[in-house]
Protein backbone atom coordinates (compact mmCIF):
# COMPACT_ATOMS: atom_id res chain seq x y z
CA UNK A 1 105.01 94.69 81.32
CA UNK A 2 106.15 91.68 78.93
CA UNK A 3 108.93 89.88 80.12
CA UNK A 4 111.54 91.25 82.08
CA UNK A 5 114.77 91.80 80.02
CA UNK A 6 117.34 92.37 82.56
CA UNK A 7 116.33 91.05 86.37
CA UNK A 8 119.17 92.34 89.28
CA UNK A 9 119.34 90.75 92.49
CA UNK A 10 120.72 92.46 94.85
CA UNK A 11 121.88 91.20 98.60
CA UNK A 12 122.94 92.89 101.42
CA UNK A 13 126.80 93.02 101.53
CA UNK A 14 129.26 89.84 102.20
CA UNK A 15 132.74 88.64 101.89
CA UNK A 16 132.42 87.04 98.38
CA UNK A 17 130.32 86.43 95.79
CA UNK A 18 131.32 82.97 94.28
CA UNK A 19 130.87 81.07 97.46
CA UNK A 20 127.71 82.40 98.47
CA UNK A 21 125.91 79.33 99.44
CA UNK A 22 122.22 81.21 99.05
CA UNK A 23 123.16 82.60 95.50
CA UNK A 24 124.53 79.17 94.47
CA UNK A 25 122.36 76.57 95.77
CA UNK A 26 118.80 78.34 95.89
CA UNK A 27 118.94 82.32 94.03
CA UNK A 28 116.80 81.45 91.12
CA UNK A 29 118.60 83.74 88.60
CA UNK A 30 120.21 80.65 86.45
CA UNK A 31 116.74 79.18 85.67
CA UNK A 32 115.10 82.55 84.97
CA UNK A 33 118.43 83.50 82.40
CA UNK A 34 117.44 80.19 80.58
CA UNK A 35 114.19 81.63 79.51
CA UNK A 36 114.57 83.26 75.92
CA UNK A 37 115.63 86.83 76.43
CA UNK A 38 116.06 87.25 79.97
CA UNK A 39 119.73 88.19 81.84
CA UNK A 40 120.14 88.42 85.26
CA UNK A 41 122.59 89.96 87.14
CA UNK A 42 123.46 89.20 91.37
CA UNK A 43 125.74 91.46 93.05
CA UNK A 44 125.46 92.80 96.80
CA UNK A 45 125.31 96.70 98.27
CA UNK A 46 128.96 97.25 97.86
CA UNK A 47 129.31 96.60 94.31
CA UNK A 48 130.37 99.58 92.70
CA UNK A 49 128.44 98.94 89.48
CA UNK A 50 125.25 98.75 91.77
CA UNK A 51 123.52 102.20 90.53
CA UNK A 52 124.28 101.94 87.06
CA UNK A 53 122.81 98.14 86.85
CA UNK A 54 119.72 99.35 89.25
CA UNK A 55 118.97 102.24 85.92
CA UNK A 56 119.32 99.31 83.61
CA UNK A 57 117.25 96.82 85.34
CA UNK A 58 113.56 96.73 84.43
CA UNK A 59 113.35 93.94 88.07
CA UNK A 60 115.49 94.70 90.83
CA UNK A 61 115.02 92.29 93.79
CA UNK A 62 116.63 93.47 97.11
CA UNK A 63 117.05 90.13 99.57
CA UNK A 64 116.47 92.01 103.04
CA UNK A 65 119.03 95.23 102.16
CA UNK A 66 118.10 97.41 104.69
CA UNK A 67 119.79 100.66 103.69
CA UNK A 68 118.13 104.38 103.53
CA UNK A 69 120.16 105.11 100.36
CA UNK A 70 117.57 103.06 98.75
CA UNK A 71 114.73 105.15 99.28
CA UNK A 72 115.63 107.39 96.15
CA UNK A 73 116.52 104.22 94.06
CA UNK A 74 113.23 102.88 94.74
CA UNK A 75 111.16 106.12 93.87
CA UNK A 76 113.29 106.33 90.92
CA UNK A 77 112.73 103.59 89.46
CA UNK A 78 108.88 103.57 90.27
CA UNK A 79 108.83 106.80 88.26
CA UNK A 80 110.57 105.33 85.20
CA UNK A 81 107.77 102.08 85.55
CA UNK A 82 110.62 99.63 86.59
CA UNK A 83 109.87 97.56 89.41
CA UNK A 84 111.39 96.64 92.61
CA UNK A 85 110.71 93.61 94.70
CA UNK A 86 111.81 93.68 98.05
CA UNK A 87 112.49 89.61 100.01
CA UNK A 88 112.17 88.35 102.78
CA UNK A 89 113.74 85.32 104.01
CA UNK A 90 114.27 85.18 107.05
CA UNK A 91 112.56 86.68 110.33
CA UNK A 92 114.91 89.43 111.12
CA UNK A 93 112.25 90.45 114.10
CA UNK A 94 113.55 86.80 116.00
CA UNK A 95 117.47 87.27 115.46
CA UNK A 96 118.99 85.18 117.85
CA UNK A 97 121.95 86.67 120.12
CA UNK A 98 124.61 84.28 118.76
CA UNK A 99 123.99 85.73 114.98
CA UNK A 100 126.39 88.95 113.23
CA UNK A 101 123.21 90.86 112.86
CA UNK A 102 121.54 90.34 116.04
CA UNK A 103 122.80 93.80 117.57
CA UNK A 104 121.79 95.72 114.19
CA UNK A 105 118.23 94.71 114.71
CA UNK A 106 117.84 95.12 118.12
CA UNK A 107 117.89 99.02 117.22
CA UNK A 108 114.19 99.23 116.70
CA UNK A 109 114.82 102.37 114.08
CA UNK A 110 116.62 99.58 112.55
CA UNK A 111 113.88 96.78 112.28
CA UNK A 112 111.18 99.81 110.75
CA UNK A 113 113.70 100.81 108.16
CA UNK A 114 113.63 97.47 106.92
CA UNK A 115 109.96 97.50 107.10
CA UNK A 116 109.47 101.14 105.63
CA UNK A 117 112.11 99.72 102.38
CA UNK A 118 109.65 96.85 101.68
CA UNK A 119 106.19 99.33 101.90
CA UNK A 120 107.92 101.06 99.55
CA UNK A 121 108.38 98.20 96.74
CA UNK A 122 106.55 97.56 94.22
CA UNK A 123 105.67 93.80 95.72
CA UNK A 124 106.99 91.60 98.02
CA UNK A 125 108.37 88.00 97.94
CA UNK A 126 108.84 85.16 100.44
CA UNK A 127 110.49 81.65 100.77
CA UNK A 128 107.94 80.11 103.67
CA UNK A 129 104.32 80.76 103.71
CA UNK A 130 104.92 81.89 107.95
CA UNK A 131 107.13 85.18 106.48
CA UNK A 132 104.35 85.90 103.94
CA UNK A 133 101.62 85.61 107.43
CA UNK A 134 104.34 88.28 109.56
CA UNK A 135 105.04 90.98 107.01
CA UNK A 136 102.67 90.18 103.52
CA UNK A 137 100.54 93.41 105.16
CA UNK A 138 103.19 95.76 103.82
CA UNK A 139 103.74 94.61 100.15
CA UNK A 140 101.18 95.81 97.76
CA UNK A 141 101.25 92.42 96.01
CA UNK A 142 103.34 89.15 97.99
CA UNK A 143 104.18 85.95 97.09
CA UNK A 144 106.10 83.20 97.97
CA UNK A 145 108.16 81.17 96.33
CA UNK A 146 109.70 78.58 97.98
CA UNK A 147 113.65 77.86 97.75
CA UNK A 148 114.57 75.26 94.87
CA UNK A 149 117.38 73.63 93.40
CA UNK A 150 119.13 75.10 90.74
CA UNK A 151 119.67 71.22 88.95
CA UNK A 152 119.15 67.49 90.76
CA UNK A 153 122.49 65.00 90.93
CA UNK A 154 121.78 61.62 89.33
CA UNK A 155 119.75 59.26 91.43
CA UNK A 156 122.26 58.20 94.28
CA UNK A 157 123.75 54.74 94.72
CA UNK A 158 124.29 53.24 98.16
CA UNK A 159 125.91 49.95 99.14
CA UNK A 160 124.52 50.10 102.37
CA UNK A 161 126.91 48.19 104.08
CA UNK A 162 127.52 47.38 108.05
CA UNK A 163 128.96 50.99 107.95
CA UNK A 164 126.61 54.24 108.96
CA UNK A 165 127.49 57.57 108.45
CA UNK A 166 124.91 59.78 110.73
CA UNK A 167 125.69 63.47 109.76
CA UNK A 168 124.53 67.02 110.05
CA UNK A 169 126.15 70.13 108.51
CA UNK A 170 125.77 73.84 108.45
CA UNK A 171 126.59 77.34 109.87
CA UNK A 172 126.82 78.47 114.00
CA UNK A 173 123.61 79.72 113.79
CA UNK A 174 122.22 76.45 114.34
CA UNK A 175 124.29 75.38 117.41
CA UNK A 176 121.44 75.56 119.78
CA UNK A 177 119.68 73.23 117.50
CA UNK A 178 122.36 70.88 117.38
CA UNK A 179 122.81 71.34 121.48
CA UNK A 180 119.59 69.74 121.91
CA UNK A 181 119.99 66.86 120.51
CA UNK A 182 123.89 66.60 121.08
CA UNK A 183 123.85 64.16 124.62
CA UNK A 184 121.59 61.51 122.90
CA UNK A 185 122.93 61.58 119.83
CA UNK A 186 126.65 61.02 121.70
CA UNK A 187 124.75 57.99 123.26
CA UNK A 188 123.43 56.12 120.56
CA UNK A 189 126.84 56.66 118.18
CA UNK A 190 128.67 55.15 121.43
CA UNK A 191 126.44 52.26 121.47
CA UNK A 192 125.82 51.46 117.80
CA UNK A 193 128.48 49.20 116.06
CA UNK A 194 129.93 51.02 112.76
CA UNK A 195 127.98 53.84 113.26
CA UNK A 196 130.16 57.00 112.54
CA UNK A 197 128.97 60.91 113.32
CA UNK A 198 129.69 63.06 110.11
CA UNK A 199 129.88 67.21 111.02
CA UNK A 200 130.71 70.25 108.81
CA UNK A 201 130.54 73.03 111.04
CA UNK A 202 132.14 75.66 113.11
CA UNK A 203 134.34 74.81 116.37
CA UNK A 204 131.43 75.32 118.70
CA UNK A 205 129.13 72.58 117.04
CA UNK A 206 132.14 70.22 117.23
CA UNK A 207 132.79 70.96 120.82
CA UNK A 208 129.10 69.99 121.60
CA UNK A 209 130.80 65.90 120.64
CA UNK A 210 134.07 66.61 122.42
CA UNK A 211 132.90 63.24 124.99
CA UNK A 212 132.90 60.87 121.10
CA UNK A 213 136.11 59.17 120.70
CA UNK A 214 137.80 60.29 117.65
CA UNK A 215 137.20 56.88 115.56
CA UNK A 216 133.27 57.23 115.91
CA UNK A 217 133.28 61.23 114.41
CA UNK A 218 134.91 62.81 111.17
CA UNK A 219 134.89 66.29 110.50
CA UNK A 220 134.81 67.82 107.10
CA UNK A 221 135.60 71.98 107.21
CA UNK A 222 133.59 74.13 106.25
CA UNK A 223 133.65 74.99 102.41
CA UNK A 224 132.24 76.00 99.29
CA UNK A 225 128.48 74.49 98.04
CA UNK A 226 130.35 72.09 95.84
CA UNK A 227 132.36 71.13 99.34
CA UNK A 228 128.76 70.69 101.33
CA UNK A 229 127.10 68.50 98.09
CA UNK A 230 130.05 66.42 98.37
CA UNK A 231 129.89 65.96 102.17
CA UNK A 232 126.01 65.30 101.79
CA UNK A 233 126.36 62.67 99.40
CA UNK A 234 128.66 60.98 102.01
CA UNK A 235 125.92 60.77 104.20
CA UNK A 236 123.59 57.44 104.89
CA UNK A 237 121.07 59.56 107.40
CA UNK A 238 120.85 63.22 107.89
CA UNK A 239 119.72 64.59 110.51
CA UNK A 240 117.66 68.42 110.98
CA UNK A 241 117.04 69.17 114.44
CA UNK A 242 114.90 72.73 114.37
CA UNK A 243 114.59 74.04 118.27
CA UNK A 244 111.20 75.71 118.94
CA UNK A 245 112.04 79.80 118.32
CA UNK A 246 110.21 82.39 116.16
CA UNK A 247 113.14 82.34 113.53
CA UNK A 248 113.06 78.83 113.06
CA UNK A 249 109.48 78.97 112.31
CA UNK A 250 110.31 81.17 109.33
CA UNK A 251 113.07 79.08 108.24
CA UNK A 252 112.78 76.44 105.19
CA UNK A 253 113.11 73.26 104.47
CA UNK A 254 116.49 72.80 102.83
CA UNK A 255 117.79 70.05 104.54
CA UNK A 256 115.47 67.75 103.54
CA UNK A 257 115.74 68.55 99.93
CA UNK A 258 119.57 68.76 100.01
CA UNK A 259 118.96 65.30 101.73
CA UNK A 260 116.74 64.31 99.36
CA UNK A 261 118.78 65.16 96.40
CA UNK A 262 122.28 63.63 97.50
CA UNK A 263 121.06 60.45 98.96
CA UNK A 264 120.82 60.69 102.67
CA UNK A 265 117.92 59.27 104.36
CA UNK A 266 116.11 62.20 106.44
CA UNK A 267 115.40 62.84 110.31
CA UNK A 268 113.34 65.95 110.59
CA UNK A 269 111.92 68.19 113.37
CA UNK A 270 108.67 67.80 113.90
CA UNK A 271 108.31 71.56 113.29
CA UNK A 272 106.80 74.02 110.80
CA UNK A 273 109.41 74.16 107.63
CA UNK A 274 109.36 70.51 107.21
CA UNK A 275 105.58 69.47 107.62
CA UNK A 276 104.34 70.57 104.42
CA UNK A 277 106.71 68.20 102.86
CA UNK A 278 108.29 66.04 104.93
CA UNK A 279 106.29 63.07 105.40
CA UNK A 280 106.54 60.43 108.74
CA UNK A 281 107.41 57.20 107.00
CA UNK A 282 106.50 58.47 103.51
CA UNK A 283 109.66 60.00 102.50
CA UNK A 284 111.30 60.74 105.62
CA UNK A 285 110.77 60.12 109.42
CA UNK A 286 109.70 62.89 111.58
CA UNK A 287 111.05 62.85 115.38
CA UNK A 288 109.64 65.26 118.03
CA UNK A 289 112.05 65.24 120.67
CA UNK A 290 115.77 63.24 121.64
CA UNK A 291 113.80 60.22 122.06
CA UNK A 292 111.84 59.98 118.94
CA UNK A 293 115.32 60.77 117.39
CA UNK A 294 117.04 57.95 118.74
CA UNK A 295 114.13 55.11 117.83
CA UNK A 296 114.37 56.63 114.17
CA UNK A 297 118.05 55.93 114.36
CA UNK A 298 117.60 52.48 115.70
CA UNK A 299 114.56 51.77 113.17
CA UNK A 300 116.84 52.99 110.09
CA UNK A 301 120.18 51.46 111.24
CA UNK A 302 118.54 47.90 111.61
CA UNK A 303 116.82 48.93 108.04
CA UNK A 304 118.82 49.23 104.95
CA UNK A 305 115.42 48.27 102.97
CA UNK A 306 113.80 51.39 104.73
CA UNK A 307 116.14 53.79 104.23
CA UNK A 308 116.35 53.44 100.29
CA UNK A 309 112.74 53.40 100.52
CA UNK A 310 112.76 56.69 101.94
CA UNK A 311 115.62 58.62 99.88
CA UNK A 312 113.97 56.91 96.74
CA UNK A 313 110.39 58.91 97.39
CA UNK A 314 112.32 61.75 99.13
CA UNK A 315 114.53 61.65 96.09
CA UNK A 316 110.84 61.33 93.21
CA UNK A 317 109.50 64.40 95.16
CA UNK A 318 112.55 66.93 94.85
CA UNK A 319 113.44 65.90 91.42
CA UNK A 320 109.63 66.68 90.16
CA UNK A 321 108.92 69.03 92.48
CA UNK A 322 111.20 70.75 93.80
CA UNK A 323 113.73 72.66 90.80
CA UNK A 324 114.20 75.90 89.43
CA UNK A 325 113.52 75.38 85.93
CA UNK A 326 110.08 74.24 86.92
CA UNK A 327 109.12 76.92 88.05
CA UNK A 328 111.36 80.08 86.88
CA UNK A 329 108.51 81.19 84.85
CA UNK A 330 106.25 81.70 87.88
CA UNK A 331 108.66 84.24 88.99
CA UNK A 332 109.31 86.02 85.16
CA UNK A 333 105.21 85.64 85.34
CA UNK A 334 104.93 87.63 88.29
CA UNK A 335 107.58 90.24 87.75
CA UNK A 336 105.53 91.18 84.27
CA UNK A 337 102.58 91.88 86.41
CA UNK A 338 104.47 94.80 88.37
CA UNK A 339 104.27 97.52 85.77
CA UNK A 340 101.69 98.13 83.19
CA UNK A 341 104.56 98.46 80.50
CA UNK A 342 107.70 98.33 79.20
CA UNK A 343 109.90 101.01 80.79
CA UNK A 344 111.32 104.05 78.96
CA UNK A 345 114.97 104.88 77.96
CA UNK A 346 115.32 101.56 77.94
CA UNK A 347 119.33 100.37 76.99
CA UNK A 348 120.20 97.93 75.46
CA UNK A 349 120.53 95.18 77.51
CA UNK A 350 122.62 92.66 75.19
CA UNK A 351 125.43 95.10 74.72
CA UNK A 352 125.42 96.09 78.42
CA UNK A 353 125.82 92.01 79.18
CA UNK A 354 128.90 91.67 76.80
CA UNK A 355 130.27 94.63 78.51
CA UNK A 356 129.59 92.38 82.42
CA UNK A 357 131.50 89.55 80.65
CA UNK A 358 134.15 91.27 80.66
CA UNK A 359 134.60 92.79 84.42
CA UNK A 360 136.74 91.98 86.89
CA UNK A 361 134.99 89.01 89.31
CA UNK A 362 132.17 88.61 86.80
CA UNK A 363 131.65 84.78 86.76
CA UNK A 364 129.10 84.19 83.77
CA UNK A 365 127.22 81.53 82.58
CA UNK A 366 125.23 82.01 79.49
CA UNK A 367 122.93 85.25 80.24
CA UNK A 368 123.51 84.89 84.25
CA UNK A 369 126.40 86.68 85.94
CA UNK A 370 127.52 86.81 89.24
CA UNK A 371 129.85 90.03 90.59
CA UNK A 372 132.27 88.81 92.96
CA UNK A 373 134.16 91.35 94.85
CA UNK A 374 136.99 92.79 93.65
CA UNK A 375 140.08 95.05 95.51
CA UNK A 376 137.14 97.79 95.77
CA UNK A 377 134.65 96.11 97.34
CA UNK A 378 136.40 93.95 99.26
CA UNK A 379 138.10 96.83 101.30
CA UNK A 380 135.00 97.96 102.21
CA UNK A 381 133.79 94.85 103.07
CA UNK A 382 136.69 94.35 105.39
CA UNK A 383 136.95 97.52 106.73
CA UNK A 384 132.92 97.87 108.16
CA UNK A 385 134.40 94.72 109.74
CA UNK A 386 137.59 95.58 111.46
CA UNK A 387 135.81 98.98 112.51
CA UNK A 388 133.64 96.78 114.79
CA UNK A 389 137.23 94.99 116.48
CA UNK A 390 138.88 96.75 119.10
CA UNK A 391 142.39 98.48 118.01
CA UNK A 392 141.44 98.23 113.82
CA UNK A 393 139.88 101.39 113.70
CA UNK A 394 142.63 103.03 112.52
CA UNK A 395 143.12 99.80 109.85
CA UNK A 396 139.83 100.52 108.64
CA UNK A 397 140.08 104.11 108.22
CA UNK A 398 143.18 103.69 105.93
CA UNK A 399 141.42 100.36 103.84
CA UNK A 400 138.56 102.98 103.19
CA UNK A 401 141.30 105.82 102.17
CA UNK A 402 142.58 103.42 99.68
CA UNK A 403 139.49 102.25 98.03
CA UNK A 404 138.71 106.42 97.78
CA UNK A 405 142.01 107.02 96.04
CA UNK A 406 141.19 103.62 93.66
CA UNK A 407 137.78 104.91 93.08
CA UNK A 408 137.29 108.73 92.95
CA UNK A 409 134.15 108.32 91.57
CA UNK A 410 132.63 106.54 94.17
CA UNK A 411 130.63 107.66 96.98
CA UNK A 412 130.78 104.69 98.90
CA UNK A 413 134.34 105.15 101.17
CA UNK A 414 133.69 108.26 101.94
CA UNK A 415 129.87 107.41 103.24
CA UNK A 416 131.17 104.50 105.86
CA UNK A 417 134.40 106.68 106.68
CA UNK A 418 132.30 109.47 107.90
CA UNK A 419 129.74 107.19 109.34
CA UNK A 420 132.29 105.07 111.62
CA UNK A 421 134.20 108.56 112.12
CA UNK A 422 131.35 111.16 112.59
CA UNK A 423 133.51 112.74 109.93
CA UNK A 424 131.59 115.66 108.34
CA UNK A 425 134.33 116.22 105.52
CA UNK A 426 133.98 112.58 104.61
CA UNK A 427 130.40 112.77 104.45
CA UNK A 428 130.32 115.82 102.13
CA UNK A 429 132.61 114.27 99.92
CA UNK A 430 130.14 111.75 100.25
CA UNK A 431 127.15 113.81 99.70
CA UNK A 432 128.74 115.50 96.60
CA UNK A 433 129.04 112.02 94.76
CA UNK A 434 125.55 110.96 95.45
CA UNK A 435 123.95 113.98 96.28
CA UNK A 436 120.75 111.10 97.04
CA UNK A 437 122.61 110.08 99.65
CA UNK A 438 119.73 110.06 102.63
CA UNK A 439 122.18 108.57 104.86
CA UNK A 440 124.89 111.08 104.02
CA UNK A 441 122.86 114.19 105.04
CA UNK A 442 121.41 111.94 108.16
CA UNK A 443 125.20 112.14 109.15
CA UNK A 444 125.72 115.43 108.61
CA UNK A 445 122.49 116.71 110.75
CA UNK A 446 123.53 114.66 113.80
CA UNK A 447 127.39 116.16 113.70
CA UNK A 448 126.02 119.78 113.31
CA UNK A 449 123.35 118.78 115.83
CA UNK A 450 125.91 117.63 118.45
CA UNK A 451 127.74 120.89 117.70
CA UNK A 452 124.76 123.11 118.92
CA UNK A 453 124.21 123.73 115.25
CA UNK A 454 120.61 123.22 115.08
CA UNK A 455 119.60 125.14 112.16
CA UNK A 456 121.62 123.70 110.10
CA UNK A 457 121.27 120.10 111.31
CA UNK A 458 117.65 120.77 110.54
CA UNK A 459 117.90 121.56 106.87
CA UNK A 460 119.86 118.57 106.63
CA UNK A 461 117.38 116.24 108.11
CA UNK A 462 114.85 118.23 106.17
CA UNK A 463 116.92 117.40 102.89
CA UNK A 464 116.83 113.48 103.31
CA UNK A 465 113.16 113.83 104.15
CA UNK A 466 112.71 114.96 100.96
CA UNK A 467 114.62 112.08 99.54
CA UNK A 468 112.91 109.51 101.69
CA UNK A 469 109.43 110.75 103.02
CA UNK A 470 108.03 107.23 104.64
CA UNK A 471 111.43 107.04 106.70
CA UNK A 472 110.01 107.55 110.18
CA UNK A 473 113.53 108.09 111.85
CA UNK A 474 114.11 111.25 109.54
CA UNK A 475 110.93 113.25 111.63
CA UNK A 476 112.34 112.04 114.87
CA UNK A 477 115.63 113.43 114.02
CA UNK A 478 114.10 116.87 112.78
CA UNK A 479 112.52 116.92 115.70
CA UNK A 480 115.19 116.95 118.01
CA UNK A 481 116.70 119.79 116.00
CA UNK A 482 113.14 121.68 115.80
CA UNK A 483 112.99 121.21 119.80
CA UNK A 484 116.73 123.01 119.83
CA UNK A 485 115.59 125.65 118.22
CA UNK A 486 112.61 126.41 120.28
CA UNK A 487 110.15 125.40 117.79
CA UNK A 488 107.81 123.17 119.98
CA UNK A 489 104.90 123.18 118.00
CA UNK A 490 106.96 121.91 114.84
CA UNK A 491 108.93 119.79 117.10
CA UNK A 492 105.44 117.92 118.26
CA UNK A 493 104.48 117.87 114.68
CA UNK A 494 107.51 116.14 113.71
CA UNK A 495 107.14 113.91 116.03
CA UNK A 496 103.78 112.80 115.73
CA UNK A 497 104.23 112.09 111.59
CA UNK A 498 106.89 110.12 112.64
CA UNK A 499 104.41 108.16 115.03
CA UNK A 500 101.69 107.93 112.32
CA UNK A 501 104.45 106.55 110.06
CA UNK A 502 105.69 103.44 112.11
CA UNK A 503 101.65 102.35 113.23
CA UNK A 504 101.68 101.98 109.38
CA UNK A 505 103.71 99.21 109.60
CA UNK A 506 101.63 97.34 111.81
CA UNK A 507 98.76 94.63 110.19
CA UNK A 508 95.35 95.62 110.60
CA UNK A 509 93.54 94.95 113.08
């Protein structure tokens, strides 16, 4: 294929576009739109202009969606020669407990749908070489590309006065990182004149400091990624403790660029993301354990000299190494070697991007757009959530009515409302919309199943295997229904294709 006209990233769904710290500090679709011809378009699941963006698209990239529905979109598109790249950046095998989607992938059907969705891409893509090492086996083609920044500041200035700002910010899913480290780091603050410990970050990091007197810490909230540069920049050192898990192994090294970039000199784990690029005394100093942490702290507090000697070569190797536009056209490079031309029925891309520029919560910058949610998506958004709280079930049923009555044309309400509901007139509606919908007839077997209507559950569960034939969890569920009927022999052969299916997954030997 020549160059991709129209690339669409798609994520699984969240709260908002516009502050999505991935899609703002590290998606590379702003580079790639700055190559001639090119527009790219993010938007998540929900987005209601999802299917008719996923026709128009001749890349679609799906960052770790792991949805069933997508099964048909994926064949689709493989039969019109437009391909579909499936990421993976992070290790959802190692979720810890204290993270949203911990309990989703603890459902092993889960974890091989997510698996099955990227066998059935066109190619695969990474950010850390130890993702491309656990699941590579199951792309026909993987790379990786590691995370960039979109554009670098100016070079920082520092005064580097008798004042030290220590700091460390970022999400909950890092307090047991932060834990580790938390009693020393109290210590030395407590002990080192004008030393100050900077945090952006949840309640439960700043409780870990509770013992710190209130004129040795500052804490900035939590914000946008125009809120985080600005706290960065604020920083002299910056710390990034990594404990030693599986999903830290597969995260990257963004806090030493973001370090690197804003002006902070770095402290880094002596752990896999950082050792490719972090270099002891080079650019940065790398600390094993609480003790190494606190002798780098003492080294670079008695330092000024060292410190700008560190965030000047940390600061050399991001700029020159470590941007988007340096290396957008190894990803426009890759995507043309997906399809063997350029795909039929094409549209015409320029007229459908004039037409984006003018939707609701499109935020557009040259050929690059990003959908925000709007009223639509945003219900649904908040209503999978409530649905999860106890006593909001009945909130969420009536956020979902309303986005249904708002938009009659969309499948969407009517799929989660019978899903959270085992509501079979729901998931018709549902199933009439989209009649694709693998996870709509899924719904449907299991409430005619439970019904001791096992005939019928079976023809829908044979339906979506049509739809989705490498989805394992489809043959288990006919199977069940095949069993209720009396049909051992196809209940055993059910089963066993559904076996052969998930060893599939597995590397070779």
């Amino acid at each position: 294929m020549s160059r991709p006209r129209l690339i669409v990233l798609l994520d699984p769904p969240h709260a908002t576009r516009g502050g999505d710290w991935y899609y703002r500090a590290f998606a590379p679709g702003r580079a790639m739109s700055e190559r001639d011809g090119v527009y790219v378009v993010g938007c998540d699941r929900l987005h209601r202009a999802l299917p008719r963006l996923a026709r128009a698209a001749d890349v679609l990239v799906l960052n770790s969606v792991c949805d069933a529905d997508l099964f048909p979109l994926i064949a689709e598109r493989g039969a019109r020669n437009a391909a579909t790249v499936f990421e993976v950046s992070d290790d959802f095998s190692a979720v810890q407990p204290w993270n949203p989607i911990y309990g989703f992938y603890q459902n092993p059907a889960n974890v091989r749908l997510y698996k099955q969705l990227a066998r059935a891409c066109d190619a695969m893509q990474h950010t850390v070489p130890e993702l491309a090492r656990l699941y590579g086996h199951l792309g026909r083609s993987s790379r990786v590309f590691v995370n960039h920044l979109l554009e670098m500041p100016p070079p920082p200035r520092r005064s580097d006065g008798e004042r030290l700002r220590i700091g460390w910010g970022g999400s909950s899913g890092h307090r047991e990182d932060i834990a580790r480290i938390a009693p020393a780091l109290c210590q030395w603050i407590s002990h080192t004149p004008g030393a100050t410990l900077a945090l952006m970050c949840s309640d439960s990091i700043w409780e870990l400091f509770a013992s710190l007197p209130n004129t040795r810490k500052a804490r900035t909230a939590t914000g946008s990624i125009d809120d985080y540069y600005r706290f960065v920049a604020s920083l002299d050192i910056g710390l990034a403790p990594l404990g030693d898990t599986a999903f830290n192994r597969s995260r990257s090294d963004v806090k030493f660029v973001e370090y690197a970039a804003f002006g902070a000199a770095a402290i880094v784990q002596d752990f896999e993301p950082y050792r490719s690029t972090a270099k002891d005394g080079e650019n940065a100093r790398v600390v094993r354990d609480s003790d190494g942490l606190v002798a780098a702290l003492d080294a670079l507090a008695k330092s000024p000299g060292e410190r700008a000697r560190l965030r000047d070569a940390a600061y050399s190797y991001v700029s020159t190494e470590r941007t988007q536009r340096a290396h957008a056209a190894e990803r426009l490079d890759f995507y043309a070697s997906l399809a063997a031309g350029d795909c039929p029925g094409a549209v015409d891309i320029a007229a459908l991007f004039g037409e984006i520029e003018s939707w609701e919560g499109a935020e557009v910058t040259g050929r690059h757009a990003l959908l925000a949610h709007t009223r639509i998506e945003r219900g649904m958004h908040d209503a999978l959530v409530l649905a999860q709280q106890d006593g909001k079930r009945a909130e969420a049923r009536s956020l979902l009515a309303d986005v249904a009555r708002r938009a009659p044309a969309l499948d969407l309400p009517h799929l989660y409302a019978g899903g959270l509901f085992a509501d079979a007139t729901e998931l018709t509606k549902a199933l009439k919309l989209n009649p694709k919908s693998v996870t709509a007839l899924v719904g449907l077997g299991r409430i005619a199943l439970a019904a001791g209507a096992a005939a019928e559950a079976l023809g829908y569960f044979v339906r979506a295997i049509e739809l989705a034939p490498a989805h394992d969890e489809l043959y288990r569920q006919a199977s069940v229904a095949a069993a209720a009927l009396g049909a051992k022999p196809d209940a055993a052969s059910l089963l066993e294709h559904a076996e052969t299916l998930a060893r599939q997954l597995e590397p070779a030997a």
